[in-house]
N, C-alpha and C. Protein backbone atom coordinates (compact mmCIF):
# COMPACT_ATOMS: atom_id res chain seq x y z
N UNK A 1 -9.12 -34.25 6.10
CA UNK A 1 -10.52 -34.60 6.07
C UNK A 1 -11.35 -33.45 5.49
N UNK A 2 -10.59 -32.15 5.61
CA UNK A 2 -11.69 -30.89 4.96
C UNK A 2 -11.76 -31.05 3.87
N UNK A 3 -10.72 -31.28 3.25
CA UNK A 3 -10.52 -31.72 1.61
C UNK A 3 -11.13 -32.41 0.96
N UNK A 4 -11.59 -33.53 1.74
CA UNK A 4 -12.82 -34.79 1.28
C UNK A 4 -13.92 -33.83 1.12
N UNK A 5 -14.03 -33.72 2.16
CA UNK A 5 -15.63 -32.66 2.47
C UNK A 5 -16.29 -32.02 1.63
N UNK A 6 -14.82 -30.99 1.45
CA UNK A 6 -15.10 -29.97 0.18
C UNK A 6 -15.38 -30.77 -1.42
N UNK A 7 -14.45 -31.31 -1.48
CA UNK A 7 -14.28 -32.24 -3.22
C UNK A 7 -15.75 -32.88 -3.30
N UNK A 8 -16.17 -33.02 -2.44
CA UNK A 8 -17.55 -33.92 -2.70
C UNK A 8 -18.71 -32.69 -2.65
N UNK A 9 -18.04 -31.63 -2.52
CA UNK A 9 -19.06 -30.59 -2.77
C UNK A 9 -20.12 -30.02 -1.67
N UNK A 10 -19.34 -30.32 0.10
CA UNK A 10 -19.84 -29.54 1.11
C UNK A 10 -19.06 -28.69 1.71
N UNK A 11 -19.87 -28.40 2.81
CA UNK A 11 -18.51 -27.20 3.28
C UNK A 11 -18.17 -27.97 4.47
N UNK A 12 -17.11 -27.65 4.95
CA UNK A 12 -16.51 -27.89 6.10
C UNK A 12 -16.86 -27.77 7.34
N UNK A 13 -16.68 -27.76 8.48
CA UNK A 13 -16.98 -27.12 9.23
C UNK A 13 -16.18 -27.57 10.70
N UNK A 14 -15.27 -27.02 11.49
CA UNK A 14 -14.36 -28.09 12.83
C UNK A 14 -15.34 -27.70 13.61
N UNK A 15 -15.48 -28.62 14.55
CA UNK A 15 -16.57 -28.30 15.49
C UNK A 15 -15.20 -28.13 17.04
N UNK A 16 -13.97 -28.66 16.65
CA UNK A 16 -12.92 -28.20 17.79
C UNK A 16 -12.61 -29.48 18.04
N UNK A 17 -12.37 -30.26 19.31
CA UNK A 17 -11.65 -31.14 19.77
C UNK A 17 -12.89 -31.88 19.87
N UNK A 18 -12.29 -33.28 20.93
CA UNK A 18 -13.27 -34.34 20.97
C UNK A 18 -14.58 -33.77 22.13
N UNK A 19 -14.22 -32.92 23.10
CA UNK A 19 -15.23 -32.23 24.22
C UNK A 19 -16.53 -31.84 23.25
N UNK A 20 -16.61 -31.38 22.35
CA UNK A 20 -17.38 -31.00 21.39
C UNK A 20 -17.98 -31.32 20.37
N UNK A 21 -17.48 -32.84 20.32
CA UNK A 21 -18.06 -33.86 19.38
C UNK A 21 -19.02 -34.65 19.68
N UNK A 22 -20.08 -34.55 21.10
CA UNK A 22 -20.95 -35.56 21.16
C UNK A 22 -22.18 -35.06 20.20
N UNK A 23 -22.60 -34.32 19.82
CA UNK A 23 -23.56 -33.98 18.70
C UNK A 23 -23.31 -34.70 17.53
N UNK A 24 -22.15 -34.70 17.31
CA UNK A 24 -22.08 -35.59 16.11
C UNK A 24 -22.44 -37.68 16.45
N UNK A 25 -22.52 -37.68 17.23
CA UNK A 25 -22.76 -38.67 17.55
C UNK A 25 -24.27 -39.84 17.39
N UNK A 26 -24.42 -40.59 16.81
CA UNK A 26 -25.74 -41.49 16.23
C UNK A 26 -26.49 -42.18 17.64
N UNK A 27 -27.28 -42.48 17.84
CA UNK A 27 -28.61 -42.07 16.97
C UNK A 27 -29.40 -40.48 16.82
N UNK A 28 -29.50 -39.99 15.73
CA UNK A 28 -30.59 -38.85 15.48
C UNK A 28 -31.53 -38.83 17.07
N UNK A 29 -31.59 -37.16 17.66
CA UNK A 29 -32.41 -37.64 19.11
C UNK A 29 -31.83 -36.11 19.10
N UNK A 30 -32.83 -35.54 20.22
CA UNK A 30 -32.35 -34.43 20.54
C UNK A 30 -30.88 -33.93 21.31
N UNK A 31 -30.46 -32.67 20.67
CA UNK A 31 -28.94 -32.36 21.24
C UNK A 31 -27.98 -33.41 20.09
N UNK A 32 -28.10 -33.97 19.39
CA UNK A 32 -27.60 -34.70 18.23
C UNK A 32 -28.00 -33.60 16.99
N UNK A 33 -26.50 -33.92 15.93
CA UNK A 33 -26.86 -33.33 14.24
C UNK A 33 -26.83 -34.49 13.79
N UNK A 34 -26.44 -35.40 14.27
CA UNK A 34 -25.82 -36.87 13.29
C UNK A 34 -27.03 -37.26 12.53
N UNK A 35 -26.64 -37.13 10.81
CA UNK A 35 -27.43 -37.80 9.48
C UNK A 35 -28.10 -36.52 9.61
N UNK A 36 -28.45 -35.60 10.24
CA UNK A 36 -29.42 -34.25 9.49
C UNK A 36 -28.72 -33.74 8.57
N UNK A 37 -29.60 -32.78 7.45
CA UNK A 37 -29.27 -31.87 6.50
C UNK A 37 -29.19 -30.10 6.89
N UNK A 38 -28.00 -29.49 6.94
CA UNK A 38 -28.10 -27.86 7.84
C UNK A 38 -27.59 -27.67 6.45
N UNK A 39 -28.50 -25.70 6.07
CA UNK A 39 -27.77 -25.05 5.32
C UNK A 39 -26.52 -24.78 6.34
N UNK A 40 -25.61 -24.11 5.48
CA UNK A 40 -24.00 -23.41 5.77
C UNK A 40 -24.59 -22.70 7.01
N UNK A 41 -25.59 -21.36 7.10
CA UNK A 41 -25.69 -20.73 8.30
C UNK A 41 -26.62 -21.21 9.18
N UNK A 42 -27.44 -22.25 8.88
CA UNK A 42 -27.55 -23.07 9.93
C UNK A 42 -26.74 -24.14 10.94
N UNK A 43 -25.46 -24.67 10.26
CA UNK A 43 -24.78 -25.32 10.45
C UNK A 43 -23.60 -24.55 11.11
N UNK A 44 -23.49 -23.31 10.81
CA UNK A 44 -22.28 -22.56 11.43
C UNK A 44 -23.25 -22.06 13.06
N UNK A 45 -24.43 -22.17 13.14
CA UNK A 45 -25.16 -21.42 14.22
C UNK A 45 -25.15 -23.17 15.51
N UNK A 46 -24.79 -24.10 14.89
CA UNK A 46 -24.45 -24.80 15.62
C UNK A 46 -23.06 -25.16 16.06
N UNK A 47 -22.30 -24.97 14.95
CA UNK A 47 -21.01 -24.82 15.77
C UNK A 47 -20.66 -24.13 16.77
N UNK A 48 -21.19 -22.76 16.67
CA UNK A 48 -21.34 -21.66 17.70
C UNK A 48 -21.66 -21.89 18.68
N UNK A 49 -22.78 -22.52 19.07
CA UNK A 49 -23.39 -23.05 20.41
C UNK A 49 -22.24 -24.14 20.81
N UNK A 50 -21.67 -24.99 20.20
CA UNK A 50 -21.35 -26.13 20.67
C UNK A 50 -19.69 -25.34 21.31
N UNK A 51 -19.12 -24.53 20.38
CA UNK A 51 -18.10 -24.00 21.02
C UNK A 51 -18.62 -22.94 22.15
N UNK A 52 -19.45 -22.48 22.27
CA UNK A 52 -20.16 -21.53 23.30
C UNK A 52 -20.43 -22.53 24.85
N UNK A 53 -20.82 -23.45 24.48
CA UNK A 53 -21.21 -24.76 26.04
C UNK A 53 -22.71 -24.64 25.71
N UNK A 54 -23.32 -24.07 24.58
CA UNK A 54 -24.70 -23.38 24.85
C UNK A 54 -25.72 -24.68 24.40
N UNK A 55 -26.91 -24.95 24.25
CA UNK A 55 -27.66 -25.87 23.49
C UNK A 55 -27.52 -25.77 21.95
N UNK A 56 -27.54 -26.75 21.27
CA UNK A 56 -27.74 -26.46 19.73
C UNK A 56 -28.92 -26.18 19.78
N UNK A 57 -28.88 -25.35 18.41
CA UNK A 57 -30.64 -24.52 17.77
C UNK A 57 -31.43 -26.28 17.64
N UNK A 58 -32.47 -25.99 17.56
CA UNK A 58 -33.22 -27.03 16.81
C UNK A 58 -33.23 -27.43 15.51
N UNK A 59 -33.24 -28.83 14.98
CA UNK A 59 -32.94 -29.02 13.55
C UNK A 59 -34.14 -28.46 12.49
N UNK A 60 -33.23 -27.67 12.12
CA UNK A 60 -34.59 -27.14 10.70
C UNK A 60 -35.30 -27.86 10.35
N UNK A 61 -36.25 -27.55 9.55
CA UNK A 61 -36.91 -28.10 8.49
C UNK A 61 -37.35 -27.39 7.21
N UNK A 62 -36.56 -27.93 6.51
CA UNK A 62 -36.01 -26.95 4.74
C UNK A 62 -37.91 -27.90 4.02
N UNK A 63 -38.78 -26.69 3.45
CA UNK A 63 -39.90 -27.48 2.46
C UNK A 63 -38.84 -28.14 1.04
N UNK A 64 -37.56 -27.15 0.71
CA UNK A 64 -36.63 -27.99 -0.30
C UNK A 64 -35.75 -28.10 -0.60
């Protein structure tokens, strides 16, 4: 699946096992990433938390 990821021209990122996957999860709502846009070190500062037990950061907002 990283391979897809990458070829289509994003980066990767494992967030770990399934304990750590409810963020990815729909609908958009707080404590959710699902359908947002993270740069790379925004997106790695949430993996961090999520492998930490900690809250995710709040979703950016890029002007572009």
């Amino acid at each position: 699946m990283a391979r897809l990821v990458d070829d289509a021209g994003f980066q990767p990122l494992d967030l770990g096992g399934t304990a750590g996957c409810a963020v990815m999860e729909a609908p958009r709502g707080p404590g959710a990433v699902y359908g947002e846009e993270y740069r790379l070190t925004d997106a790695r500062a949430v993996v961090d938390a999520v492998r930490a037990g900690r809250p995710i950061p709040p979703t950016p907002g890029y002007d572009s």
